[in-house]
C-alpha atoms as a PDB file:
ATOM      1  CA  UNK A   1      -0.692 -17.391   9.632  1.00  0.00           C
ATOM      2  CA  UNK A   2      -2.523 -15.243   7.128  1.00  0.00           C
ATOM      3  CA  UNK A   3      -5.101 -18.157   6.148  1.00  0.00           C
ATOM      4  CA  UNK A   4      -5.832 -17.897   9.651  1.00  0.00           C
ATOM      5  CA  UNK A   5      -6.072 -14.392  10.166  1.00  0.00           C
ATOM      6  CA  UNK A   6      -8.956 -14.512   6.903  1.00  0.00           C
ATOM      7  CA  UNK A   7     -10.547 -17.612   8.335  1.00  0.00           C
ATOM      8  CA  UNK A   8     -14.428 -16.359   7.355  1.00  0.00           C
ATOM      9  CA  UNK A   9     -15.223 -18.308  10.967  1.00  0.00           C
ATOM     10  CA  UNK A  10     -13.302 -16.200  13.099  1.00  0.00           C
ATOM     11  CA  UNK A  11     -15.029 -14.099  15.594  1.00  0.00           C
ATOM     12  CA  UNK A  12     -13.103 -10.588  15.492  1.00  0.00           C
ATOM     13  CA  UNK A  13     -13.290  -7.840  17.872  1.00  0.00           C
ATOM     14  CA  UNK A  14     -14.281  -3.865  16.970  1.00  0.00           C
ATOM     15  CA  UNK A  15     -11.152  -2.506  16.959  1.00  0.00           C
ATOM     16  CA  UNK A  16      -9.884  -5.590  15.187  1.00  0.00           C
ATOM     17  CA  UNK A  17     -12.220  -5.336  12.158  1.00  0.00           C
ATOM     18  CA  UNK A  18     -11.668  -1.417  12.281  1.00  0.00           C
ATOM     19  CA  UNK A  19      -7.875  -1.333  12.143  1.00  0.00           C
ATOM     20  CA  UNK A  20      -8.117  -3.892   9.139  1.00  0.00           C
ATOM     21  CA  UNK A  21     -10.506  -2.040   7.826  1.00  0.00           C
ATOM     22  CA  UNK A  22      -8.734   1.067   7.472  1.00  0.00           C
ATOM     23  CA  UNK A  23      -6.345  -0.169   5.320  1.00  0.00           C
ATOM     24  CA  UNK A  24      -9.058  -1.764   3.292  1.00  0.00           C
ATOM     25  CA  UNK A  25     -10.735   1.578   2.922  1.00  0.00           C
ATOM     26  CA  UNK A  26      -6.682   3.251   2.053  1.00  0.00           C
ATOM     27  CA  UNK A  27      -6.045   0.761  -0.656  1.00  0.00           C
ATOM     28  CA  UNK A  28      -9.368   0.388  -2.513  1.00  0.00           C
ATOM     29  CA  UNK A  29     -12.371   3.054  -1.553  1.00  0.00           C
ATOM     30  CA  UNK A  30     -10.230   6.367  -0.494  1.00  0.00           C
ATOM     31  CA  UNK A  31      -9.583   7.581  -4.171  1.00  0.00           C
ATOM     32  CA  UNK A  32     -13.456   7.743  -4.998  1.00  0.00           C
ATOM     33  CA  UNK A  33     -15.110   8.031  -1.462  1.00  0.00           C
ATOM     34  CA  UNK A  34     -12.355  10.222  -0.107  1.00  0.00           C
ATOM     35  CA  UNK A  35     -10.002  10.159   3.207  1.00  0.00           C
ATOM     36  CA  UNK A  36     -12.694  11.654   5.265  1.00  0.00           C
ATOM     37  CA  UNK A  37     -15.884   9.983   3.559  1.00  0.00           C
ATOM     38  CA  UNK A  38     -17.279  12.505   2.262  1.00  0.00           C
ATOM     39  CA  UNK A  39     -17.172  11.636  -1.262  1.00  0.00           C
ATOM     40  CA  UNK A  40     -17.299  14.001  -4.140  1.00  0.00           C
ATOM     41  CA  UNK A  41     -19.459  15.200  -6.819  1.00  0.00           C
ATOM     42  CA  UNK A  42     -21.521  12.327  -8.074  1.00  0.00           C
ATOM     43  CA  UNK A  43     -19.549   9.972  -5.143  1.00  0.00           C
ATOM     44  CA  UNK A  44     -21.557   9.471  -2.641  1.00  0.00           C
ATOM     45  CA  UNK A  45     -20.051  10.414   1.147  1.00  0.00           C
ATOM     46  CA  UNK A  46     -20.108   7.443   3.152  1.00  0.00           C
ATOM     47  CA  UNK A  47     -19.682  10.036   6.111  1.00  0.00           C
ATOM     48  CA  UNK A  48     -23.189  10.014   7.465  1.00  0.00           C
ATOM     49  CA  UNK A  49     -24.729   8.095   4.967  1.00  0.00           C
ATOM     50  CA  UNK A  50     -27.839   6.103   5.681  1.00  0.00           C
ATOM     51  CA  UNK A  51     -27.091   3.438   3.924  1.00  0.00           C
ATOM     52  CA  UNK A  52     -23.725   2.759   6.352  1.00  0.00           C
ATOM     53  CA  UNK A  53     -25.055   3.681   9.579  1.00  0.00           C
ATOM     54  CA  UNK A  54     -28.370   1.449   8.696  1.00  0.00           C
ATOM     55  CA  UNK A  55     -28.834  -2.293   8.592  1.00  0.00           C
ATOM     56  CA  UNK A  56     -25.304  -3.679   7.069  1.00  0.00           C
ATOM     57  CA  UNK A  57     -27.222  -5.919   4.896  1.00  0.00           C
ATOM     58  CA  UNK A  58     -27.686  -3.058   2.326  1.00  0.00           C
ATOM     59  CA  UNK A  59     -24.030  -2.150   2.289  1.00  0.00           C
ATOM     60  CA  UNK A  60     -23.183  -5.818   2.114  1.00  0.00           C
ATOM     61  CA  UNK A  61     -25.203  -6.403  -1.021  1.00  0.00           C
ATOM     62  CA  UNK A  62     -23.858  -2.740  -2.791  1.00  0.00           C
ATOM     63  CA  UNK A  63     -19.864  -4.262  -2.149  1.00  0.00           C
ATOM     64  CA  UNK A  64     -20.725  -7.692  -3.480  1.00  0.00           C
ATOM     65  CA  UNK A  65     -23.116  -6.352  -6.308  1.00  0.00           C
ATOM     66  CA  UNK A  66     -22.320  -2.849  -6.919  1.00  0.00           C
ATOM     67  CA  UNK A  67     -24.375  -0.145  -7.957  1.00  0.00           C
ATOM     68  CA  UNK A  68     -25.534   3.203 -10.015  1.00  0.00           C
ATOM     69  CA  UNK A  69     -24.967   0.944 -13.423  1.00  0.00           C
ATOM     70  CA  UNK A  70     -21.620   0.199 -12.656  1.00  0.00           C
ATOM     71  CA  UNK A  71     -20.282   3.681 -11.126  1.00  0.00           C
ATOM     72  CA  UNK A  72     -19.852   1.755  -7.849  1.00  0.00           C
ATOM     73  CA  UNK A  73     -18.280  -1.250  -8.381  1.00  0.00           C
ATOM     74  CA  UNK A  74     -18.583  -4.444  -7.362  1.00  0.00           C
ATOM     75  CA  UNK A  75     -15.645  -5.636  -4.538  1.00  0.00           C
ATOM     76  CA  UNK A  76     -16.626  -8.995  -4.272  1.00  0.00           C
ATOM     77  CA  UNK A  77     -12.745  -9.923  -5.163  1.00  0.00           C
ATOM     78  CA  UNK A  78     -11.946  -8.927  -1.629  1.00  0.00           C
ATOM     79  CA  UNK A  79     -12.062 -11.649   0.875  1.00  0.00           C
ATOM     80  CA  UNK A  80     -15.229 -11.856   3.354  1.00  0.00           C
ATOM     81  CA  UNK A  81     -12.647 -10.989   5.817  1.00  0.00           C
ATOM     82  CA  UNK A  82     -11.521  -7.741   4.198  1.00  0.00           C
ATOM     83  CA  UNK A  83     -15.135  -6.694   3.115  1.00  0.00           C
ATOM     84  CA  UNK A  84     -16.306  -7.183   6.769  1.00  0.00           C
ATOM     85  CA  UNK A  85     -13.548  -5.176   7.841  1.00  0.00           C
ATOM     86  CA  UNK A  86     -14.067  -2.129   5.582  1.00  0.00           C
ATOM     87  CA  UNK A  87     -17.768  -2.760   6.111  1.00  0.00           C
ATOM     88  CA  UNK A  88     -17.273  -2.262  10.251  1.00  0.00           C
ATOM     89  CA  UNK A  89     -14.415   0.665   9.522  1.00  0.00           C
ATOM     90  CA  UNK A  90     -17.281   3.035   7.757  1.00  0.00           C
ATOM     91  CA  UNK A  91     -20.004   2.315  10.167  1.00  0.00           C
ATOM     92  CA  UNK A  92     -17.542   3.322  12.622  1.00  0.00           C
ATOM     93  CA  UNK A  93     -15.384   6.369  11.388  1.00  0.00           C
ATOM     94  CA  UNK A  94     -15.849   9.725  10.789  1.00  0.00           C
ATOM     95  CA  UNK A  95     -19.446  11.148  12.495  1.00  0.00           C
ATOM     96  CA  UNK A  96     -20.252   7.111  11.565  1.00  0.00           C
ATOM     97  CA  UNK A  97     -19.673   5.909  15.621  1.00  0.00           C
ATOM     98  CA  UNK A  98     -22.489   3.288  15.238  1.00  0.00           C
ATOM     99  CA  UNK A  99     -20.458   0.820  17.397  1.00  0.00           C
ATOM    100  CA  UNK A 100     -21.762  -1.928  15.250  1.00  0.00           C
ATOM    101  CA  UNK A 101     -20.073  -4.800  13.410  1.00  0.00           C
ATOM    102  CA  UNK A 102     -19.686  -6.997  10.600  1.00  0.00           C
ATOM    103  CA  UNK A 103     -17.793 -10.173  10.893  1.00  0.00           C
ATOM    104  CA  UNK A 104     -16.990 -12.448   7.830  1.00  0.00           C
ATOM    105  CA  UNK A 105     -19.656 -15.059   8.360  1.00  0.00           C
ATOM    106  CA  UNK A 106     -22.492 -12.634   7.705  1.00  0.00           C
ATOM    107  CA  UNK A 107     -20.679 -11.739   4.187  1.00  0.00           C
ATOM    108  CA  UNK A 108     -20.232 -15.852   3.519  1.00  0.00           C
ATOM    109  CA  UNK A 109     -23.618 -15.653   4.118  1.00  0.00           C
ATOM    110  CA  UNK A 110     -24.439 -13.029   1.935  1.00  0.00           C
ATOM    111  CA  UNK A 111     -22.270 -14.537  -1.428  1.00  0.00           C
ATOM    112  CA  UNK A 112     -24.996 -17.250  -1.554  1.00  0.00           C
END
């Protein structure tokens, strides 16, 4: 059941990828990036950010590559599923209401 729930193929809905994607963001971004996105000191907010409410392809290389030498790190250990997921949950939380989405094929794409 869970191989098929992460199947990189599947087509998800918003609210799919954005209730995932919340407890992506819980487990792994909250203690840097903060509950409400807006970051902290040298943490960037992801609250109004241009890079998350712009073309997902930047955000999808920053989570597979990381950034700032290292003070963002790279999250490419998270499934495409889970990355798509958190991906869709910023661009859509917060003042963030882009109504746009990721799904796990585009971050497949993106590993090569």
């Amino acid at each position: 059941m869970a191989a098929l729930a992460d199947d990189p193929a599947k087509e998800w809905k918003l609210d799919e990828l954005v209730a995932r994607g919340e407890k992506v963001y819980a487990a792994n971004c909250a203690a840097c990036h903060r509950p409400d996105g807006k970051g902290a000191g040298p943490i960037k907010a992801l609250d109004g950010s241009e890079i998350v409410v712009s073309d997902p392809a930047k955000q999808i290389h920053i989570l597979l590559n990381g950034a700032a030498n290292g003070a963002m790190p790279s999250w490419k250990a998270l499934s495409d599923t889970e990355l798509a997921a958190v991906i869709t949950y910023t661009k859509n939380s917060w003042s963030n209401k882009t109504g746009k989405l990721v799904q796990p094929a585009e971050i497949v794409a993106a590993r090569k």
